[in-house]
PDB file of N, CA and C in Angstrom:
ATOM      1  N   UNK A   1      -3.417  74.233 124.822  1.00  0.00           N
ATOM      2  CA  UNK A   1      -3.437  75.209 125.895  1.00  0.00           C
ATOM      3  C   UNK A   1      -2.876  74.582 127.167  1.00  0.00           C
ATOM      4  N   UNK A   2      -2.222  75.418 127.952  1.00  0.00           N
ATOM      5  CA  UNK A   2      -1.628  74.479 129.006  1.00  0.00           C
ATOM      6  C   UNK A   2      -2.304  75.813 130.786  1.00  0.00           C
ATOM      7  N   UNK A   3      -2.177  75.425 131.292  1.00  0.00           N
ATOM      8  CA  UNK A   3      -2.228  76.223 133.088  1.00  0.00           C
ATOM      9  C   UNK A   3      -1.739  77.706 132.801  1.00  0.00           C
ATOM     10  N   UNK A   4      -2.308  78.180 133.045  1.00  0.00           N
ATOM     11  CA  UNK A   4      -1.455  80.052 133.378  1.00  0.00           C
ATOM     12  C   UNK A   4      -0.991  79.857 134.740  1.00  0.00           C
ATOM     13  N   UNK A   5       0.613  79.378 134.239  1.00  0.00           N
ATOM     14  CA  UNK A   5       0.833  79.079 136.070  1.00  0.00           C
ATOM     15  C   UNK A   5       1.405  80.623 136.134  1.00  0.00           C
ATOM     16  N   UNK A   6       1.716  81.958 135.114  1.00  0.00           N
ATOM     17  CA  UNK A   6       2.015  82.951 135.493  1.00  0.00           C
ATOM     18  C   UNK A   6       1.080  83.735 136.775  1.00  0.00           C
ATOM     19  N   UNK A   7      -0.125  83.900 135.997  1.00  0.00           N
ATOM     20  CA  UNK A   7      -1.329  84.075 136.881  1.00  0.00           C
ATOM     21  C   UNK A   7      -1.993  83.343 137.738  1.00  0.00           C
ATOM     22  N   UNK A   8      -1.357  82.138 137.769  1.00  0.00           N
ATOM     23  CA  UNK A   8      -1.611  81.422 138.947  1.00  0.00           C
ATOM     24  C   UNK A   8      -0.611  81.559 140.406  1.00  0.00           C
ATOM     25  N   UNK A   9       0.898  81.890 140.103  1.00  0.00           N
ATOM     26  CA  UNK A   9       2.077  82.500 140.951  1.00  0.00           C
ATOM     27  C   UNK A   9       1.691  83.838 141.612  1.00  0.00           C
ATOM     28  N   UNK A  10       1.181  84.678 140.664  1.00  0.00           N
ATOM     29  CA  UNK A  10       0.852  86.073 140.846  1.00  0.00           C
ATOM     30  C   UNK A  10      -0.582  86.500 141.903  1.00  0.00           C
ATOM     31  N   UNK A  11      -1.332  85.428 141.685  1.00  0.00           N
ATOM     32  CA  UNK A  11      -2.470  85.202 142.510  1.00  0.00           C
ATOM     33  C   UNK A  11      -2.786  86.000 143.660  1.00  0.00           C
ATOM     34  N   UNK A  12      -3.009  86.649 144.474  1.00  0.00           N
ATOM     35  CA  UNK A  12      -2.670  86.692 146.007  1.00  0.00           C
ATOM     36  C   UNK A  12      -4.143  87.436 146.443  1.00  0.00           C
ATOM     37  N   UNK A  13      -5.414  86.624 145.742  1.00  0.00           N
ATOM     38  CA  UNK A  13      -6.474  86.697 146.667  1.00  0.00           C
ATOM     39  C   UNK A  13      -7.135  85.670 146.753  1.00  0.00           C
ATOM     40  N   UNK A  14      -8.072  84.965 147.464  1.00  0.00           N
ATOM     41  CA  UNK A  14      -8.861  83.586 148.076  1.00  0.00           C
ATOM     42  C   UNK A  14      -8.386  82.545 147.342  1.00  0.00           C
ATOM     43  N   UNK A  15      -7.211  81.796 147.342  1.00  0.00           N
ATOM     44  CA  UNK A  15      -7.017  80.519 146.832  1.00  0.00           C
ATOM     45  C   UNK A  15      -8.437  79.655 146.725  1.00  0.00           C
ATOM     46  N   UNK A  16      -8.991  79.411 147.803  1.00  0.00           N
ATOM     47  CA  UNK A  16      -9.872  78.245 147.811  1.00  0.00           C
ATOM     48  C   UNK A  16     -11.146  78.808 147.299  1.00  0.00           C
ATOM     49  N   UNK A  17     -11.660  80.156 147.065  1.00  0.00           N
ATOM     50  CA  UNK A  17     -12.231  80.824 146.248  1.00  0.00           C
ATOM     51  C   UNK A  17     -11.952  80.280 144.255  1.00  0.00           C
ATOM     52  N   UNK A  18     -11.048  80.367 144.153  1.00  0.00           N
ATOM     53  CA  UNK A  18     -10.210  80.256 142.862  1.00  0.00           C
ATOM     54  C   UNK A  18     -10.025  78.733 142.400  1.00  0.00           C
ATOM     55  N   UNK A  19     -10.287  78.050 143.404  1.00  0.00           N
ATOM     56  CA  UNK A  19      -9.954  76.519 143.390  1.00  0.00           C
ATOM     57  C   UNK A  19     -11.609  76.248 143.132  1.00  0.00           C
ATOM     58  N   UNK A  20     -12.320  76.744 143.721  1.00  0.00           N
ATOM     59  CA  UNK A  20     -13.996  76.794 143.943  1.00  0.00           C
ATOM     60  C   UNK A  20     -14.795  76.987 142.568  1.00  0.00           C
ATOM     61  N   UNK A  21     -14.255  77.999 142.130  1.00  0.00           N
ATOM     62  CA  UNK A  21     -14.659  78.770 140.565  1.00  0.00           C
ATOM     63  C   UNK A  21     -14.252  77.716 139.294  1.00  0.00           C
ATOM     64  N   UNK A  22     -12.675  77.362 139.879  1.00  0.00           N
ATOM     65  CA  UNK A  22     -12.246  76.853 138.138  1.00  0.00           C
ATOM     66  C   UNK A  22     -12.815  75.302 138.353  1.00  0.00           C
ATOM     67  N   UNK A  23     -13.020  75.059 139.574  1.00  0.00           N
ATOM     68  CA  UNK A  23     -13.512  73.565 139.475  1.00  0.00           C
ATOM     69  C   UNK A  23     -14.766  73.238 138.897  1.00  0.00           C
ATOM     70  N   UNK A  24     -15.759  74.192 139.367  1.00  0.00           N
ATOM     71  CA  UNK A  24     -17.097  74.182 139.297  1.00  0.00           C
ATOM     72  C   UNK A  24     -17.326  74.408 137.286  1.00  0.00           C
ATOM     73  N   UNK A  25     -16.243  75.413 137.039  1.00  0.00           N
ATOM     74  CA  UNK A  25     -16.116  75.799 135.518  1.00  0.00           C
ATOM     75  C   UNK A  25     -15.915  74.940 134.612  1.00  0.00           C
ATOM     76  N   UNK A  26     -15.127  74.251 135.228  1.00  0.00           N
ATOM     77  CA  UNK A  26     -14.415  72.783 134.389  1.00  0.00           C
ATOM     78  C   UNK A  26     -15.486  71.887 134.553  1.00  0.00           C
ATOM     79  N   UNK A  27     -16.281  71.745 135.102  1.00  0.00           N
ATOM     80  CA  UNK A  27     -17.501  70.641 135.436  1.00  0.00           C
ATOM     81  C   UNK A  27     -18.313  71.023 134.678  1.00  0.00           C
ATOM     82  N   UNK A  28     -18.408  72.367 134.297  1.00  0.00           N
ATOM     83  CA  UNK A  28     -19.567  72.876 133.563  1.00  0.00           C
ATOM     84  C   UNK A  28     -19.098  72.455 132.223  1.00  0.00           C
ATOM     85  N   UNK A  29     -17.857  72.501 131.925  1.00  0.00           N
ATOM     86  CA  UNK A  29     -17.250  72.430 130.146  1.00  0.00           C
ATOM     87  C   UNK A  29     -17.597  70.919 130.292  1.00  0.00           C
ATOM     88  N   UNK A  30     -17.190  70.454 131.128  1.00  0.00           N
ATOM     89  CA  UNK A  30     -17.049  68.761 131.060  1.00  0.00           C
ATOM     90  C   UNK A  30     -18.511  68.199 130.504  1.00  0.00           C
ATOM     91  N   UNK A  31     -19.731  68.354 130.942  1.00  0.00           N
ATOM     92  CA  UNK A  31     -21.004  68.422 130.782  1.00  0.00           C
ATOM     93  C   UNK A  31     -21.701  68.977 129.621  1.00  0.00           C
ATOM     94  N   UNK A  32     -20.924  70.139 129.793  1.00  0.00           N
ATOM     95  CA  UNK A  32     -21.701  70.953 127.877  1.00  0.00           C
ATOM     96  C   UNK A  32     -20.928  70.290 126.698  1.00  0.00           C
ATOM     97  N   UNK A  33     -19.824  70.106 126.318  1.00  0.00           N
ATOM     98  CA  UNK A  33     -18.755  69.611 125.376  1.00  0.00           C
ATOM     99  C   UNK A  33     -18.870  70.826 124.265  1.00  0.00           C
ATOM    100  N   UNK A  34     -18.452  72.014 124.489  1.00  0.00           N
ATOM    101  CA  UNK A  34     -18.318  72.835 124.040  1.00  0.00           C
ATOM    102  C   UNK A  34     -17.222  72.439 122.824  1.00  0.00           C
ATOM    103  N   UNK A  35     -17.359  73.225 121.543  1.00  0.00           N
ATOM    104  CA  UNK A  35     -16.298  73.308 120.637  1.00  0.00           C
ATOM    105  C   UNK A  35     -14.871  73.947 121.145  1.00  0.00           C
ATOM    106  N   UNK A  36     -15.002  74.840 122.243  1.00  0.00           N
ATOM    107  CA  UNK A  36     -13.407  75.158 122.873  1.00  0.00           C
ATOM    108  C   UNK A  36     -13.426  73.888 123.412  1.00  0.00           C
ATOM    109  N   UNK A  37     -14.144  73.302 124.603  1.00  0.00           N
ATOM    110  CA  UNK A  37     -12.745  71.637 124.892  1.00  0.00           C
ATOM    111  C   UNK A  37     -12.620  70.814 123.739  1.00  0.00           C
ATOM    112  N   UNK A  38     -13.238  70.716 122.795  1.00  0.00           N
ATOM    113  CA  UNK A  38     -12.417  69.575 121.553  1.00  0.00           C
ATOM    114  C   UNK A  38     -11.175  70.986 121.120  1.00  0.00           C
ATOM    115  N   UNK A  39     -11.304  71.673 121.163  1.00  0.00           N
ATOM    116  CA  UNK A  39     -10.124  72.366 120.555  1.00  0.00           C
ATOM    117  C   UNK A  39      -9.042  72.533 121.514  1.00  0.00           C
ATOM    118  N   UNK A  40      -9.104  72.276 122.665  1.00  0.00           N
ATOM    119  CA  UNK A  40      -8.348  71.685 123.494  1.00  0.00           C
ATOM    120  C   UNK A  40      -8.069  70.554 124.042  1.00  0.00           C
ATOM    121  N   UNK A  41      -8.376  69.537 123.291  1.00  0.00           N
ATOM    122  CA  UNK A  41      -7.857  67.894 123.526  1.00  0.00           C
ATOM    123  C   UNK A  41      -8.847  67.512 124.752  1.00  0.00           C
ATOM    124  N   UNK A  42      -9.985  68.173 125.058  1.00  0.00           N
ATOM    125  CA  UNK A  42     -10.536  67.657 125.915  1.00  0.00           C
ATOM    126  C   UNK A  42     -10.013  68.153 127.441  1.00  0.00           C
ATOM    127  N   UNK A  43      -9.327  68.558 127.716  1.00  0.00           N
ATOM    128  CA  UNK A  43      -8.710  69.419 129.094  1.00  0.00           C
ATOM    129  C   UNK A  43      -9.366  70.291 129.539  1.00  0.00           C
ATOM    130  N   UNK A  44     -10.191  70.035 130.253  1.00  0.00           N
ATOM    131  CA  UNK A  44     -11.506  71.186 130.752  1.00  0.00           C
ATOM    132  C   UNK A  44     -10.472  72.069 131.918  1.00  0.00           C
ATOM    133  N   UNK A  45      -9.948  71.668 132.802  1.00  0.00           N
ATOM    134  CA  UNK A  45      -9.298  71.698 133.925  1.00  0.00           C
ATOM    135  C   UNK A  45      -8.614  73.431 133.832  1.00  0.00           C
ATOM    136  N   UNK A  46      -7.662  72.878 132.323  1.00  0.00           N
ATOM    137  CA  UNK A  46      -6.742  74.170 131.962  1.00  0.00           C
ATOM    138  C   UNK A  46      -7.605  75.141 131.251  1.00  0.00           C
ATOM    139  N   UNK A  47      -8.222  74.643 130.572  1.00  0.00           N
ATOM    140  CA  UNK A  47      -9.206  75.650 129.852  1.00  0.00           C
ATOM    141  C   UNK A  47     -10.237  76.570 131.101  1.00  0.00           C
ATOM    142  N   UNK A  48     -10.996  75.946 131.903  1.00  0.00           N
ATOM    143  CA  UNK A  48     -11.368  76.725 132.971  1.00  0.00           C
ATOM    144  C   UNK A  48     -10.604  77.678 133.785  1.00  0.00           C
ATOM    145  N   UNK A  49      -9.043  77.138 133.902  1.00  0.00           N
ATOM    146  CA  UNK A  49      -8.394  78.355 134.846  1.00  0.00           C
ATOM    147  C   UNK A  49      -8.117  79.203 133.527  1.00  0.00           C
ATOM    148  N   UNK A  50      -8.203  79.444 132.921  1.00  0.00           N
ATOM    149  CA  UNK A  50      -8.204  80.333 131.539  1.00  0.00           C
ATOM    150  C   UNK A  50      -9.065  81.304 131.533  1.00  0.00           C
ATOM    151  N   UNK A  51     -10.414  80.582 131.673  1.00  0.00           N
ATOM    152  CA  UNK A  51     -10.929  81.459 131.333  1.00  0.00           C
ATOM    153  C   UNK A  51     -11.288  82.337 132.930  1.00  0.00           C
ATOM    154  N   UNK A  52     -11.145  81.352 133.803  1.00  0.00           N
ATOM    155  CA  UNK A  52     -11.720  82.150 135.097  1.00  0.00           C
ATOM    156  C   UNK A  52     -10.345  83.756 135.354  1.00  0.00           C
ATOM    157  N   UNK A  53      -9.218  83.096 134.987  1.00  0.00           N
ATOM    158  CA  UNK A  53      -7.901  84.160 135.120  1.00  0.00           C
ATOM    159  C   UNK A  53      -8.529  85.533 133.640  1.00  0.00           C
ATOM    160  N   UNK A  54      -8.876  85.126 132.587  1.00  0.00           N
ATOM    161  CA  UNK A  54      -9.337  86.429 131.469  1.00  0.00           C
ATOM    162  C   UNK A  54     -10.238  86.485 131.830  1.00  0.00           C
ATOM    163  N   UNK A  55     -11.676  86.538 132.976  1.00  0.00           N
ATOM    164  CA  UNK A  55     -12.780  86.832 133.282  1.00  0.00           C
ATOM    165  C   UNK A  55     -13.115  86.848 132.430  1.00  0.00           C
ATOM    166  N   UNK A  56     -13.327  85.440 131.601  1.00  0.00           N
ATOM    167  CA  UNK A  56     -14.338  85.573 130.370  1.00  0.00           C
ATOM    168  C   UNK A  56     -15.407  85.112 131.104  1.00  0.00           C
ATOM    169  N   UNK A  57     -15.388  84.294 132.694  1.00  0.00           N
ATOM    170  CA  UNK A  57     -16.817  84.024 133.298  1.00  0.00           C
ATOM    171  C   UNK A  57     -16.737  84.852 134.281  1.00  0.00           C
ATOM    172  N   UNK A  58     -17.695  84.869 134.498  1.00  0.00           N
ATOM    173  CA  UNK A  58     -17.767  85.883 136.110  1.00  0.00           C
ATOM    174  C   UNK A  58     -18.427  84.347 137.294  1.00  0.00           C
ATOM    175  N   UNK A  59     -17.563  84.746 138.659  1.00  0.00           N
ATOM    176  CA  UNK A  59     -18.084  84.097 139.393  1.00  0.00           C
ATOM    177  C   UNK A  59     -18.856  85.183 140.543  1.00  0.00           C
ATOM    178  N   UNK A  60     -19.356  83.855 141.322  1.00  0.00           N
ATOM    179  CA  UNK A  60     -19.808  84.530 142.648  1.00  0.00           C
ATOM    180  C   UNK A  60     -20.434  83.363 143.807  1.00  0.00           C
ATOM    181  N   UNK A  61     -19.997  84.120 145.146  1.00  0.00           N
ATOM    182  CA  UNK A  61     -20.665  82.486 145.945  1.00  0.00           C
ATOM    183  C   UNK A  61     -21.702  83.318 147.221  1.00  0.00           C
ATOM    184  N   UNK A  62     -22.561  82.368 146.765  1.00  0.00           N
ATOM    185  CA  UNK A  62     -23.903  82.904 147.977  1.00  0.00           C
ATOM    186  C   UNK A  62     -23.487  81.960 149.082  1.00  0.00           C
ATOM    187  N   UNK A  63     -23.575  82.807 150.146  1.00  0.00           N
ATOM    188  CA  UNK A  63     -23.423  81.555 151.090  1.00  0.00           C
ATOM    189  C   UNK A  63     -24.842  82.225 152.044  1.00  0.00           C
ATOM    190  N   UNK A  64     -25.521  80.725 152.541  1.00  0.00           N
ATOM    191  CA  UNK A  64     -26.716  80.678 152.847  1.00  0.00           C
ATOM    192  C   UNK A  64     -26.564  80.544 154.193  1.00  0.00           C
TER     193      UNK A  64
END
């Protein structure tokens, strides 16, 4: 699996929102070792903007 740099070009709401989500996502794969990152060579990074771009996760940020 490699970057959806399509949907990453196409983008045009909260970058640092989006930077916020797939980071935090990828930390989460990194930690669980899910059977999707061995099926992706271990690349949490690309696999998170994946899934955050197909809303297979939902985010959200409380700010306190």
């Amino acid at each position: 699996m490699i970057m959806p740099l399509e949907e990453l070009i196409n983008y045009h709401a909260n970058n640092y929102e989006l930077a916020v989500a797939v980071t935090r996502r990828a930390f989460q794969l990194a930690v669980l070792k899910t059977p999707d990152v061995e099926k992706n060579n271990g690349k949490v990074v690309s696999l998170a903007a994946q899934q955050v771009f197909g809303k297979q996760v939902d985010y959200r940020f409380i700010v306190s």
